[in-house]
N, C-alpha and C. Protein backbone atom coordinates (compact mmCIF):
# COMPACT_ATOMS: atom_id res chain seq x y z
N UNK A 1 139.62 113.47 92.67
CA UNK A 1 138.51 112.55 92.43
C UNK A 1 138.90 111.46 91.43
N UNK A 2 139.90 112.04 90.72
CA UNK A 2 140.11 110.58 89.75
C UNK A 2 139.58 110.39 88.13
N UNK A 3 139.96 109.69 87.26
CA UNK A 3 139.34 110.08 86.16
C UNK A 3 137.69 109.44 86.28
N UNK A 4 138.02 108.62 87.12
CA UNK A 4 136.40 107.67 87.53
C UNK A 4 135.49 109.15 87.97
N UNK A 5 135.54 109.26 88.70
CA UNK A 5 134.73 110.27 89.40
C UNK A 5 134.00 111.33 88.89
N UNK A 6 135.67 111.89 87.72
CA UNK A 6 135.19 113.27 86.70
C UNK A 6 135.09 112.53 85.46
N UNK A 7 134.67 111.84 85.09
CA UNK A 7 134.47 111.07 83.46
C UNK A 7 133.83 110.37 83.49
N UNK A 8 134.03 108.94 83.89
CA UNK A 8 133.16 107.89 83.55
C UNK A 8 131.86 107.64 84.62
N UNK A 9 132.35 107.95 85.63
CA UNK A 9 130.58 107.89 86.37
C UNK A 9 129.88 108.76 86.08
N UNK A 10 129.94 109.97 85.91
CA UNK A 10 128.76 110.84 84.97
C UNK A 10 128.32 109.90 84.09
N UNK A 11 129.15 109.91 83.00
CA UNK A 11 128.56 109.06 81.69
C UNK A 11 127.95 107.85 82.00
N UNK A 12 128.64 107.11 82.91
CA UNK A 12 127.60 105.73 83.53
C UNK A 12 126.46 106.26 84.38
N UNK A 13 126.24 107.36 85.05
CA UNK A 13 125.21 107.72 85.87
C UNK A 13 123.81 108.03 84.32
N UNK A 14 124.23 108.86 83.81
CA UNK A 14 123.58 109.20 82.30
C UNK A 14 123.19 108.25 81.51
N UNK A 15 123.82 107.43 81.00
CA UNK A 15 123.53 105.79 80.49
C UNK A 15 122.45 105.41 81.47
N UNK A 16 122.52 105.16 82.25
CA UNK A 16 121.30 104.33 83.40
C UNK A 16 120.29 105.13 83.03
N UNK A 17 120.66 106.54 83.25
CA UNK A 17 119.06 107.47 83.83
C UNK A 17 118.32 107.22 82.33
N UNK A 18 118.66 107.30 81.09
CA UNK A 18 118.49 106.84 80.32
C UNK A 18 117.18 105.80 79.76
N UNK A 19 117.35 105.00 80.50
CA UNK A 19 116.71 103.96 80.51
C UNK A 19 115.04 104.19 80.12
N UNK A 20 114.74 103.60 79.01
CA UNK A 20 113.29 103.85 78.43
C UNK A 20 112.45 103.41 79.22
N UNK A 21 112.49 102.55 80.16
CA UNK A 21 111.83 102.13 81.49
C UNK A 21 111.39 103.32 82.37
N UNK A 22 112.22 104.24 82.63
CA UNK A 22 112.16 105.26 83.38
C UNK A 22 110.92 106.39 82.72
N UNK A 23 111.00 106.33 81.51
CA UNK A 23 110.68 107.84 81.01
C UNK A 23 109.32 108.24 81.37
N UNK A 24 108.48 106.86 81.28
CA UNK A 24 107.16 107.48 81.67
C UNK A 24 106.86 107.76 83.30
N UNK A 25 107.98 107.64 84.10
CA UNK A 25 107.52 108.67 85.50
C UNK A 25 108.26 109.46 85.36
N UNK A 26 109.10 110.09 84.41
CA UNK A 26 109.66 111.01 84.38
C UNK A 26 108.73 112.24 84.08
N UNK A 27 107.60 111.79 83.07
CA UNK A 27 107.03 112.28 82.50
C UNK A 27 105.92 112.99 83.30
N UNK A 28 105.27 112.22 84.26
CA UNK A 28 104.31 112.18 85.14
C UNK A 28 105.17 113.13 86.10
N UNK A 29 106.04 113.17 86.77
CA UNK A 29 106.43 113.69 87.83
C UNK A 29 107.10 115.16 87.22
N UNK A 30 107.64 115.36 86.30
CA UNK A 30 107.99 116.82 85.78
C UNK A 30 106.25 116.96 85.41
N UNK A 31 105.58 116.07 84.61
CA UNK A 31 104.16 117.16 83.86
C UNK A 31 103.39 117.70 84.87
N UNK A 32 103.60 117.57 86.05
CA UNK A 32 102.88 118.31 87.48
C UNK A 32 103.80 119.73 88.23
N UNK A 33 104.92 120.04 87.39
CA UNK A 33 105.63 121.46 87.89
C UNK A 33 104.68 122.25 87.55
N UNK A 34 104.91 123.34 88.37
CA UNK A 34 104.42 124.68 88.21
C UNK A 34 104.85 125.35 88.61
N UNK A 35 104.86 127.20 88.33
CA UNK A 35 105.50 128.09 88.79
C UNK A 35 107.09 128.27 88.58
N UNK A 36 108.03 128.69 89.58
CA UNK A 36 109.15 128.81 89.67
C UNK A 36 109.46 127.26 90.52
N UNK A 37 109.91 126.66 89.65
CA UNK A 37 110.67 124.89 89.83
C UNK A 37 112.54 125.00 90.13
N UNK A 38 112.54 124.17 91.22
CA UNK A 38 113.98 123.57 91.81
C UNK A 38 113.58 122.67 91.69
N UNK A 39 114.69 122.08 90.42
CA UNK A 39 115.18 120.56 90.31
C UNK A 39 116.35 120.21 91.16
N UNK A 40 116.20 119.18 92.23
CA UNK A 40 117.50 118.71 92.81
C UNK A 40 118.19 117.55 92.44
N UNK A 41 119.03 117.75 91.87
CA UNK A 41 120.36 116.83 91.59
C UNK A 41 119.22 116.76 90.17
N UNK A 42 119.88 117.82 89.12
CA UNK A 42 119.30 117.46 88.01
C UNK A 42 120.06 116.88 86.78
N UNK A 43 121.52 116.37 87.15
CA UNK A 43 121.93 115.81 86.51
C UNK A 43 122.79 116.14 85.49
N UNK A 44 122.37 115.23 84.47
CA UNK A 44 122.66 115.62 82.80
C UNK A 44 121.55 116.17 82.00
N UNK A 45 120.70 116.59 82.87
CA UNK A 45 119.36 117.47 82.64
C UNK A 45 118.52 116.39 81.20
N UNK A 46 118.23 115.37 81.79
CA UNK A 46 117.05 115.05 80.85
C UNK A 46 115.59 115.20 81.18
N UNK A 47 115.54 115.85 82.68
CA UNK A 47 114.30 116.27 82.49
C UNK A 47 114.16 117.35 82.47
N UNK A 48 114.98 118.45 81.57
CA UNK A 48 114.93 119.76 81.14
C UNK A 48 113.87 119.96 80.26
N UNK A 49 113.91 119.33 78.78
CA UNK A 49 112.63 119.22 77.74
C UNK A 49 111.47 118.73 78.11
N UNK A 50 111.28 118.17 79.19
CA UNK A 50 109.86 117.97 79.73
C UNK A 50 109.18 118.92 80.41
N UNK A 51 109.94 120.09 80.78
CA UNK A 51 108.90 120.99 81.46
C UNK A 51 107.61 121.73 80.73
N UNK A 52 106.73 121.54 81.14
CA UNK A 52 105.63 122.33 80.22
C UNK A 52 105.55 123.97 80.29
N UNK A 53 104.12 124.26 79.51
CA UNK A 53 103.93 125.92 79.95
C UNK A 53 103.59 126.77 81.41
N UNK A 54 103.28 125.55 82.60
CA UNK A 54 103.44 126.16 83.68
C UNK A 54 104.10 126.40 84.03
N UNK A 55 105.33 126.21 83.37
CA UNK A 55 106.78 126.48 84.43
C UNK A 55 107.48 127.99 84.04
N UNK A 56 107.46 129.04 85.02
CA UNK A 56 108.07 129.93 85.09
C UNK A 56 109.61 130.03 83.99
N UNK A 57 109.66 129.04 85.20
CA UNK A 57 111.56 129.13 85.33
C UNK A 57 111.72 127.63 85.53
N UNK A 58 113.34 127.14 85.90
CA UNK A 58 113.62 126.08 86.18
C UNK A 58 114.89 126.62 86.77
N UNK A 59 114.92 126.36 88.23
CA UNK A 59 116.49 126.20 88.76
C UNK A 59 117.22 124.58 89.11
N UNK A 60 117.94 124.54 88.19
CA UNK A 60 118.50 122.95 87.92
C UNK A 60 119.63 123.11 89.08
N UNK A 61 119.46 122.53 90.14
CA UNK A 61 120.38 122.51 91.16
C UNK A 61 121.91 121.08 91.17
N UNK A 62 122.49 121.64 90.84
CA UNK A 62 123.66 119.95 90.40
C UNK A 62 125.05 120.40 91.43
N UNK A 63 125.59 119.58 91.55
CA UNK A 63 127.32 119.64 92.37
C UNK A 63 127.94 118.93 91.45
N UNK A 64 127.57 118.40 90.45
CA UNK A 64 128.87 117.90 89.70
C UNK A 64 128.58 118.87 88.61
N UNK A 65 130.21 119.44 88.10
CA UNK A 65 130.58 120.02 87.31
C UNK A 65 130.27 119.29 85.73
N UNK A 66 130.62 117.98 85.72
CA UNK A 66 130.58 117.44 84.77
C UNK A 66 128.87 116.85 83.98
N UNK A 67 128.40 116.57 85.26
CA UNK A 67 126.72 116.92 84.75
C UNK A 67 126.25 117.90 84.15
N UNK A 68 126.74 119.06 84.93
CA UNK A 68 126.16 120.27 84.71
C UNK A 68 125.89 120.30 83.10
N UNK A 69 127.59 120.16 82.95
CA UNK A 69 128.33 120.81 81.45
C UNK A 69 127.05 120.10 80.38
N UNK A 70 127.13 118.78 80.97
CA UNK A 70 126.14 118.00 80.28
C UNK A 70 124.42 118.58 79.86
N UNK A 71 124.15 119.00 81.25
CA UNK A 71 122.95 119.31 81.32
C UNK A 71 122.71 120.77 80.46
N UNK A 72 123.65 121.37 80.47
CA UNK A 72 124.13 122.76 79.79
C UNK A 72 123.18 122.65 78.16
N UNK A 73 123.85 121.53 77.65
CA UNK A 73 123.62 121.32 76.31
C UNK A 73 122.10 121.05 76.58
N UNK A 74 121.32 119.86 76.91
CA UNK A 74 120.08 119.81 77.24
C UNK A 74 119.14 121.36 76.94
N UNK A 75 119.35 121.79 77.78
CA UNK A 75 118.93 123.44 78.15
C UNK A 75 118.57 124.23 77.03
N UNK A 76 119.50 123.98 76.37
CA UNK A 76 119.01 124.51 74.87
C UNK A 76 118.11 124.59 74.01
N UNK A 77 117.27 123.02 74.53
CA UNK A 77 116.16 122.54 74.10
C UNK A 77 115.09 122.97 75.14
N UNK A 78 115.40 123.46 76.20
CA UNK A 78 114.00 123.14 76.67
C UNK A 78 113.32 124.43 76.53
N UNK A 79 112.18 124.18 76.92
CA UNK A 79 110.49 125.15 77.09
C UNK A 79 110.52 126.03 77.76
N UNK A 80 111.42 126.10 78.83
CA UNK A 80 111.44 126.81 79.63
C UNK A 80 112.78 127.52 80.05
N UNK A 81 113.16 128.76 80.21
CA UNK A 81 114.40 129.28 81.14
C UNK A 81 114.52 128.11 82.00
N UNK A 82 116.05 128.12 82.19
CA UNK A 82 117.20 127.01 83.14
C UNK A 82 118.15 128.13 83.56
N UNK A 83 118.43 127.97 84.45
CA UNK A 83 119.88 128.70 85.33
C UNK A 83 120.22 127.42 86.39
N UNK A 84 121.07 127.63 86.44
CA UNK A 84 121.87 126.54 86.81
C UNK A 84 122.58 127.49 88.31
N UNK A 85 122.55 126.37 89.21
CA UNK A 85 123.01 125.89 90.87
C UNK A 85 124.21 125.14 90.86
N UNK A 86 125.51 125.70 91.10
CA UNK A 86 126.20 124.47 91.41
C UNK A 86 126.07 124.66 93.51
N UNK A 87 125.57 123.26 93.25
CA UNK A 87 125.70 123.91 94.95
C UNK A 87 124.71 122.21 95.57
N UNK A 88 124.75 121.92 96.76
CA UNK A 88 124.12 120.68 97.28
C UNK A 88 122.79 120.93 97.52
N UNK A 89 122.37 119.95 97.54
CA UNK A 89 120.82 119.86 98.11
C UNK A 89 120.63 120.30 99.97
N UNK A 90 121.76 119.79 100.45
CA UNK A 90 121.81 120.76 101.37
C UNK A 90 121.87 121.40 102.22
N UNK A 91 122.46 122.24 101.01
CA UNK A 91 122.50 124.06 100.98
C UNK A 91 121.82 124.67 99.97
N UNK A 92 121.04 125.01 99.96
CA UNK A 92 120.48 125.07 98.89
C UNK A 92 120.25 126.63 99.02
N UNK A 93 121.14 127.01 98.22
CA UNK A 93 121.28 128.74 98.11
C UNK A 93 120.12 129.93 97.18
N UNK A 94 119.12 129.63 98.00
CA UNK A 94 118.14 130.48 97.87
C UNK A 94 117.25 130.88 99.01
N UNK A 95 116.47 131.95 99.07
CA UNK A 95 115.62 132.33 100.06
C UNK A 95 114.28 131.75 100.60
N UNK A 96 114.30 131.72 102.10
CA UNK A 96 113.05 131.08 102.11
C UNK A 96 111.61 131.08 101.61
N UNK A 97 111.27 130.05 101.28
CA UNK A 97 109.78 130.33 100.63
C UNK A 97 109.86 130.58 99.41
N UNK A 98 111.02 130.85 98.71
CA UNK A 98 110.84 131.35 97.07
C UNK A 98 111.21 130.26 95.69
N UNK A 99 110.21 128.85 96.00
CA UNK A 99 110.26 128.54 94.93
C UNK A 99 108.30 127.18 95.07
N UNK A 100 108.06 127.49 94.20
CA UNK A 100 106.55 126.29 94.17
C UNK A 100 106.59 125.39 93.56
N UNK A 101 107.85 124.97 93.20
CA UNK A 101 107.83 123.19 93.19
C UNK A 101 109.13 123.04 93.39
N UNK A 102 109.05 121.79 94.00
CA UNK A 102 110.49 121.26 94.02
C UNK A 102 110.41 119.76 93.09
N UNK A 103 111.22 119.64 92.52
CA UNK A 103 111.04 117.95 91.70
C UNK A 103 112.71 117.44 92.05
N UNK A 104 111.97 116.06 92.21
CA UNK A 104 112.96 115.08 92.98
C UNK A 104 113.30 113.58 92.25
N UNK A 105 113.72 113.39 91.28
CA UNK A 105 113.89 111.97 90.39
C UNK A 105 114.85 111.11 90.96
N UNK A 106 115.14 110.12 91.48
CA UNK A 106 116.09 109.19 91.83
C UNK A 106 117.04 110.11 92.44
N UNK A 107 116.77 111.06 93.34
CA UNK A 107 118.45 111.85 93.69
C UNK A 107 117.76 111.48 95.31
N UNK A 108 117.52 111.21 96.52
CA UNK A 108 117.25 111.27 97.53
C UNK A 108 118.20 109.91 97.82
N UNK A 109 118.60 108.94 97.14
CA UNK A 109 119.50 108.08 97.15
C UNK A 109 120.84 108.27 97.63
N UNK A 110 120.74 109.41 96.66
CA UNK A 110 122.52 109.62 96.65
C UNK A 110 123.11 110.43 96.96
N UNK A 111 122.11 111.64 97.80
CA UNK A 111 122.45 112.56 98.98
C UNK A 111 123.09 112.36 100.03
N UNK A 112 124.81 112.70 100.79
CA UNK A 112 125.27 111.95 101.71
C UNK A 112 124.28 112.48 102.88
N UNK A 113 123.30 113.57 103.23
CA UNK A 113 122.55 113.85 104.43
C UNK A 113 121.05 114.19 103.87
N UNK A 114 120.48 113.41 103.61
CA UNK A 114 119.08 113.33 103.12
C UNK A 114 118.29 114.12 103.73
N UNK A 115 118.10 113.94 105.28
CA UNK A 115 117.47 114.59 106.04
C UNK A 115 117.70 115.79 106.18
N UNK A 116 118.87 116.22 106.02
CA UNK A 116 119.17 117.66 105.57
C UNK A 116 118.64 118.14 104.68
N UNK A 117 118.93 117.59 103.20
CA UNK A 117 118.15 118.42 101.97
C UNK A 117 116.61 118.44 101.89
N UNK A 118 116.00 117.56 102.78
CA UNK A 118 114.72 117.57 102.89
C UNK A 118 114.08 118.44 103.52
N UNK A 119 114.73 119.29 104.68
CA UNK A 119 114.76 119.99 105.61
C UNK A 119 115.33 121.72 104.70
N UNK A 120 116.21 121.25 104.07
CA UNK A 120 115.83 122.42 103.29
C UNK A 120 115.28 123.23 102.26
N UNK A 121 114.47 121.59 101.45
CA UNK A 121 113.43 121.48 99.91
C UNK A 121 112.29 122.24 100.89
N UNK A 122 112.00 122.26 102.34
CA UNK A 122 110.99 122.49 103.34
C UNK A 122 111.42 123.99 103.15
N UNK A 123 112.10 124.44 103.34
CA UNK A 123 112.33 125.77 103.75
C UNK A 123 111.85 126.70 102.32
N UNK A 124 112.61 125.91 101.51
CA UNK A 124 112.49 126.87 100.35
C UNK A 124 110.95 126.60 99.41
N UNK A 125 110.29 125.96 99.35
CA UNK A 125 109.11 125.90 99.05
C UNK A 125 108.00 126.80 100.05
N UNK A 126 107.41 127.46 98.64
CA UNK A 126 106.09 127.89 99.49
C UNK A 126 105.28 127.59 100.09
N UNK A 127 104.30 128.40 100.66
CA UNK A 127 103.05 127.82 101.93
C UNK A 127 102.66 126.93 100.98
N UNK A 128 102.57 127.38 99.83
CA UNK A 128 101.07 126.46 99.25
C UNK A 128 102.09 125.09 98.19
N UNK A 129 103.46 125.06 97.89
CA UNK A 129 104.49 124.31 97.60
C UNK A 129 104.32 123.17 97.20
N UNK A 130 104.75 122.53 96.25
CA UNK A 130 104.80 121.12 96.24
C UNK A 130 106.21 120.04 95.99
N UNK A 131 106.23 119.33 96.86
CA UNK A 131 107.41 118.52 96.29
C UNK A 131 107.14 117.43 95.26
N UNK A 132 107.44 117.47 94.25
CA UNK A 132 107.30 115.65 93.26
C UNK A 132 108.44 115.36 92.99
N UNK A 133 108.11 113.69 92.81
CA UNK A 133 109.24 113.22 93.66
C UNK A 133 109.24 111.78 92.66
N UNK A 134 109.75 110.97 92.29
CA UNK A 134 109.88 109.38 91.95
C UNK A 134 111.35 108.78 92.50
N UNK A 135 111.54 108.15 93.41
CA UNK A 135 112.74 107.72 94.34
C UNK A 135 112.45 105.96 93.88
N UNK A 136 114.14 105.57 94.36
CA UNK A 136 113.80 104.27 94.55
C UNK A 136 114.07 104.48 95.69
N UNK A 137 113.81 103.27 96.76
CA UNK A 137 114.67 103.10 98.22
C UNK A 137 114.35 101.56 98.83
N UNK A 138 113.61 101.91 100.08
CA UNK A 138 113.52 100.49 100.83
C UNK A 138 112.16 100.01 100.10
N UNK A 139 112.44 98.46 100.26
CA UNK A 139 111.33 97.91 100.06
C UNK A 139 110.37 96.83 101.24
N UNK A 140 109.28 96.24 101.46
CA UNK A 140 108.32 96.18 102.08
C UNK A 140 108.97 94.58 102.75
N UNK A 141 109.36 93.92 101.64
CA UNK A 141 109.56 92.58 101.98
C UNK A 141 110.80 92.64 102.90
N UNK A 142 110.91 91.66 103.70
CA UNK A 142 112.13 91.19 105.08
C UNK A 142 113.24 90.74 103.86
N UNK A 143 112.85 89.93 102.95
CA UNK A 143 113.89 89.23 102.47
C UNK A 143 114.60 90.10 101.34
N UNK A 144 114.05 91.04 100.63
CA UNK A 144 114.47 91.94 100.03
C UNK A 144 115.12 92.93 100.52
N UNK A 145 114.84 93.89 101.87
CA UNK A 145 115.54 94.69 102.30
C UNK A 145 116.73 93.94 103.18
N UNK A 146 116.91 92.89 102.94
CA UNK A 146 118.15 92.49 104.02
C UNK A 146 118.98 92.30 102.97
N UNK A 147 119.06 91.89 101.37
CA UNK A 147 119.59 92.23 100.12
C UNK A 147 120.36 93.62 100.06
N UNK A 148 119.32 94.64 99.82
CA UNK A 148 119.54 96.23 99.95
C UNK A 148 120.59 96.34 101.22
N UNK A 149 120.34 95.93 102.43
CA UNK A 149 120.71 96.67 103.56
C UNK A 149 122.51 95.87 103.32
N UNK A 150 122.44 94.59 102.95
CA UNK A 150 124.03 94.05 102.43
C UNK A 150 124.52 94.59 101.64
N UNK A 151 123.88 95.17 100.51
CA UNK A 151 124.83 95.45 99.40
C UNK A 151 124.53 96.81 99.41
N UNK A 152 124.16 97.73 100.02
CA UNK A 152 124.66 98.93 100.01
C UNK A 152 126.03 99.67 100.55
N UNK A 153 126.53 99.22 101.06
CA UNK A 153 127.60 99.47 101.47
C UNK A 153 128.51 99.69 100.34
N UNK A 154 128.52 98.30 99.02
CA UNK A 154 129.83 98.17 98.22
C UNK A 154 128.92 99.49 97.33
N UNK A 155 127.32 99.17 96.84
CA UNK A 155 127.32 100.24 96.06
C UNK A 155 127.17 101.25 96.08
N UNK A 156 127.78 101.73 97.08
CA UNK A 156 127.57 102.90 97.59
C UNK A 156 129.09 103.42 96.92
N UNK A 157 129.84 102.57 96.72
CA UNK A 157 131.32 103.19 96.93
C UNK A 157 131.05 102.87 94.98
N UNK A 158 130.49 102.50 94.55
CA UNK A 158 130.43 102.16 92.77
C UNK A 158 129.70 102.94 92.01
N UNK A 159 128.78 103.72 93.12
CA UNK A 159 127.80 104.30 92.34
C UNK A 159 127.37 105.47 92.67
N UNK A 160 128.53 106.21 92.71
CA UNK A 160 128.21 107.52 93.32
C UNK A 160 127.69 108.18 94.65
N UNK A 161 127.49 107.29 95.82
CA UNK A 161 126.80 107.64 97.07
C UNK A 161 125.71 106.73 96.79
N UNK A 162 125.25 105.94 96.10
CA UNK A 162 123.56 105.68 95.92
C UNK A 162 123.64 104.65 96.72
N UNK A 163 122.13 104.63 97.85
CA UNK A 163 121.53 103.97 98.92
C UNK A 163 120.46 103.26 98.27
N UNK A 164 120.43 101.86 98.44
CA UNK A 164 119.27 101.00 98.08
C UNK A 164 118.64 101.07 99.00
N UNK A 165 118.80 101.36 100.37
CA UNK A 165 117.40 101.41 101.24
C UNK A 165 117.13 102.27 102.39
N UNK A 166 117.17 103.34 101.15
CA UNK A 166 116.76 104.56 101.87
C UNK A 166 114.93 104.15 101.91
N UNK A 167 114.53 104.57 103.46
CA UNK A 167 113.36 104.66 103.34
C UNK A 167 112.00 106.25 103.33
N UNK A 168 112.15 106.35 101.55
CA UNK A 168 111.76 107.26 101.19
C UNK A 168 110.57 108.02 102.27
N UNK A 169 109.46 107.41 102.26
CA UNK A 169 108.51 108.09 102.79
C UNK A 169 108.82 108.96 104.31
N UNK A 170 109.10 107.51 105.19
CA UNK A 170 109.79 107.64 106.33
C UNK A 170 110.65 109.33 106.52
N UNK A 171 111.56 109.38 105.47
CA UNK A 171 112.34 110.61 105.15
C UNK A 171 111.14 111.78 104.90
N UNK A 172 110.45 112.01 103.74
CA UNK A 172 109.80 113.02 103.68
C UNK A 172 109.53 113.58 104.90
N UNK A 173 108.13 112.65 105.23
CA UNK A 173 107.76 112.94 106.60
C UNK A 173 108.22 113.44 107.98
N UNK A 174 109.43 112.88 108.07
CA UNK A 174 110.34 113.48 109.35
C UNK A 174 110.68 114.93 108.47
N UNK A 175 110.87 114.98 107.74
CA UNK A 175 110.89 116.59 106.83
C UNK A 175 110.04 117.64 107.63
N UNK A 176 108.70 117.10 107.56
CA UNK A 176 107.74 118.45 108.21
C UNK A 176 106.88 118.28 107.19
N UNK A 177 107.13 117.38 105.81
CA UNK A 177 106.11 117.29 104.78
C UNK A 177 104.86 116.20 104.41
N UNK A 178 104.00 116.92 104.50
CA UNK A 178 103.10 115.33 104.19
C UNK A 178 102.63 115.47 103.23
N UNK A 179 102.72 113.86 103.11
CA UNK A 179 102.10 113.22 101.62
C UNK A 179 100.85 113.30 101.70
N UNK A 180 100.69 114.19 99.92
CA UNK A 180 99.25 114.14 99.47
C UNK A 180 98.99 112.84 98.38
N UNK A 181 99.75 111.98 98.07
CA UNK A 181 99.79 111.12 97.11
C UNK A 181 100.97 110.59 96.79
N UNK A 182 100.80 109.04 96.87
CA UNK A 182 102.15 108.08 96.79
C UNK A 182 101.39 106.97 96.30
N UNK A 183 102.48 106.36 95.19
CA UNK A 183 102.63 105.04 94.60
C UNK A 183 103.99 104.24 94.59
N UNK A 184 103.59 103.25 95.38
CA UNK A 184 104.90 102.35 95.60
C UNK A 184 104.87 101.15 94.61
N UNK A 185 105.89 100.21 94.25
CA UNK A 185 105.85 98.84 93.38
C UNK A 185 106.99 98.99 92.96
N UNK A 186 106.96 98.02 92.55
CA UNK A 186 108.53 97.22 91.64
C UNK A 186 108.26 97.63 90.54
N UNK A 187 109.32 98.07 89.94
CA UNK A 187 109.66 98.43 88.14
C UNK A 187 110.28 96.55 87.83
N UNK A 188 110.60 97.15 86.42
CA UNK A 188 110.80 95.80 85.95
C UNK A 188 112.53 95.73 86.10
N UNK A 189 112.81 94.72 87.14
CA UNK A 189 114.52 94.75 86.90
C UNK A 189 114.67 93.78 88.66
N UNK A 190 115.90 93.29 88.85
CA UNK A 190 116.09 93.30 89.97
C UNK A 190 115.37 93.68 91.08
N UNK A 191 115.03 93.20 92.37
CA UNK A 191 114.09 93.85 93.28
C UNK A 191 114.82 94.60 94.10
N UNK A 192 116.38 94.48 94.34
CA UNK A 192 116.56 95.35 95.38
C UNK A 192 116.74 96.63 95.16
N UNK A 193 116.69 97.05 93.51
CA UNK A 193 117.25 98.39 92.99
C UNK A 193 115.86 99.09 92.51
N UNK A 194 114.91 98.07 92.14
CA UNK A 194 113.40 98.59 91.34
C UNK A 194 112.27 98.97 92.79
N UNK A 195 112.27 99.29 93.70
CA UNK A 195 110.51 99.49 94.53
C UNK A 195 111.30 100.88 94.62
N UNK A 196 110.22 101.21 93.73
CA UNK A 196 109.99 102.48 93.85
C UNK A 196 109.15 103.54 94.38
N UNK A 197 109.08 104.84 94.47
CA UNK A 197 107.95 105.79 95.57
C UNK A 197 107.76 106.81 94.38
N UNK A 198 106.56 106.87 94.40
CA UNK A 198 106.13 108.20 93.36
C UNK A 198 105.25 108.94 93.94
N UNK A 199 105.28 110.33 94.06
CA UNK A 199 104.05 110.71 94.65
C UNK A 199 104.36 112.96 95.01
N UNK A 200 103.21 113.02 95.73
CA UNK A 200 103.51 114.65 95.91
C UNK A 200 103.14 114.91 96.95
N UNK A 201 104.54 115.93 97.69
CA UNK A 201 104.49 116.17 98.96
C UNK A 201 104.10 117.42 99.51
N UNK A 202 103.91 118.04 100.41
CA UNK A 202 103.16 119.69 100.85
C UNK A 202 104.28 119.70 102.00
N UNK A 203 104.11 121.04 102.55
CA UNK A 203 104.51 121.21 104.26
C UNK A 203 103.24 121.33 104.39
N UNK A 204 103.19 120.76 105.84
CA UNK A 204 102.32 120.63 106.78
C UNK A 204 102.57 121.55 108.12
């Protein structure tokens, strides 16, 4: 992988997530876990200390080693038990039906088979389950997604797998999951990287 791969894109992936812009849907979308929680692609675990007293447990699901290590330290702090997944979204190595939330922060981007891990956030959530979720992806305007749909290609190869126009909802839905609640709009930054999807998903 390179020293890029195992060093500095973690730390540049971490720097971004960072971003004080972000924190308050971070906040909103972890303060709605409950039960036994799968975080996918949880990173360098900064949304470890946000889990509240509903949360059982937390299974922090990551494939990079070097997040993990990261997220490791995090853990220490948080509210809740963490055990740690090295393993993809997916495959997601647990039994069906045995977890009631799944939380999803900017990682549906940078999944190389989306429709896969969605297909298996489906499996492993309960009847009564919820997915939350805050994604960026496609956006509404012609002239904006033809931006995204050009320059994903290079940043795809700069930024870890990440897709500017993935079209979030579109994805859930072919999942088997429907939306009980979504908020779309632009954050403050660039338009082809800011329209974002916030919201909570069920099987149907």
């Amino acid at each position: 992988m390179g020293i890029y791969g195992r060093y500095i894109l973690p730390r540049l992936c971490d720097l971004a997530m960072r971003n004080a812009m972000l924190a308050p849907y971070r906040v909103r979308v972890v303060g709605g876990a409950a039960g036994r929680v799968l975080e996918i692609g949880s990173g360098s675990g900064l949304n470890l200390p946000l889990y509240g007293d509903r949360v059982r447990g937390v299974l922090a699901l990551e494939p990079s080693a070097e997040l993990a290590e990261m997220a490791r330290r995090r853990a220490a702090h948080a509210g809740t038990p963490v055990d740690f997944l090295m393993a993809s979204a997916e495959r997601i190595p647990l039994p069906d039906e045995s977890v009631d939330t799944v939380v999803s922060t900017w990682t549906l981007c940078s999944i190389p088979d989306a429709d896969r891990a969605l297909q298996e956030i489906r499996r492993v959530l309960t009847p009564s389950g919820r997915l939350l979720f805050v994604e960026h992806g496609l956006a509404p305007e012609p002239g904006v997604r033809r931006w995204q749909d050009w320059l994903t290609p290079s940043w795809c190869c700069i930024s870890g797998g990440c897709h500017l126009n993935r079209p979030i909802r579109a994805l859930i839905e072919r999942a088997g999951l429907g939306i009980d609640q979504i908020g779309t709009g632009y954050a403050p930054g660039p338009r082809c990287f800011t329209y974002f999807y916030e919201g909570i998903a069920r099987k149907e």
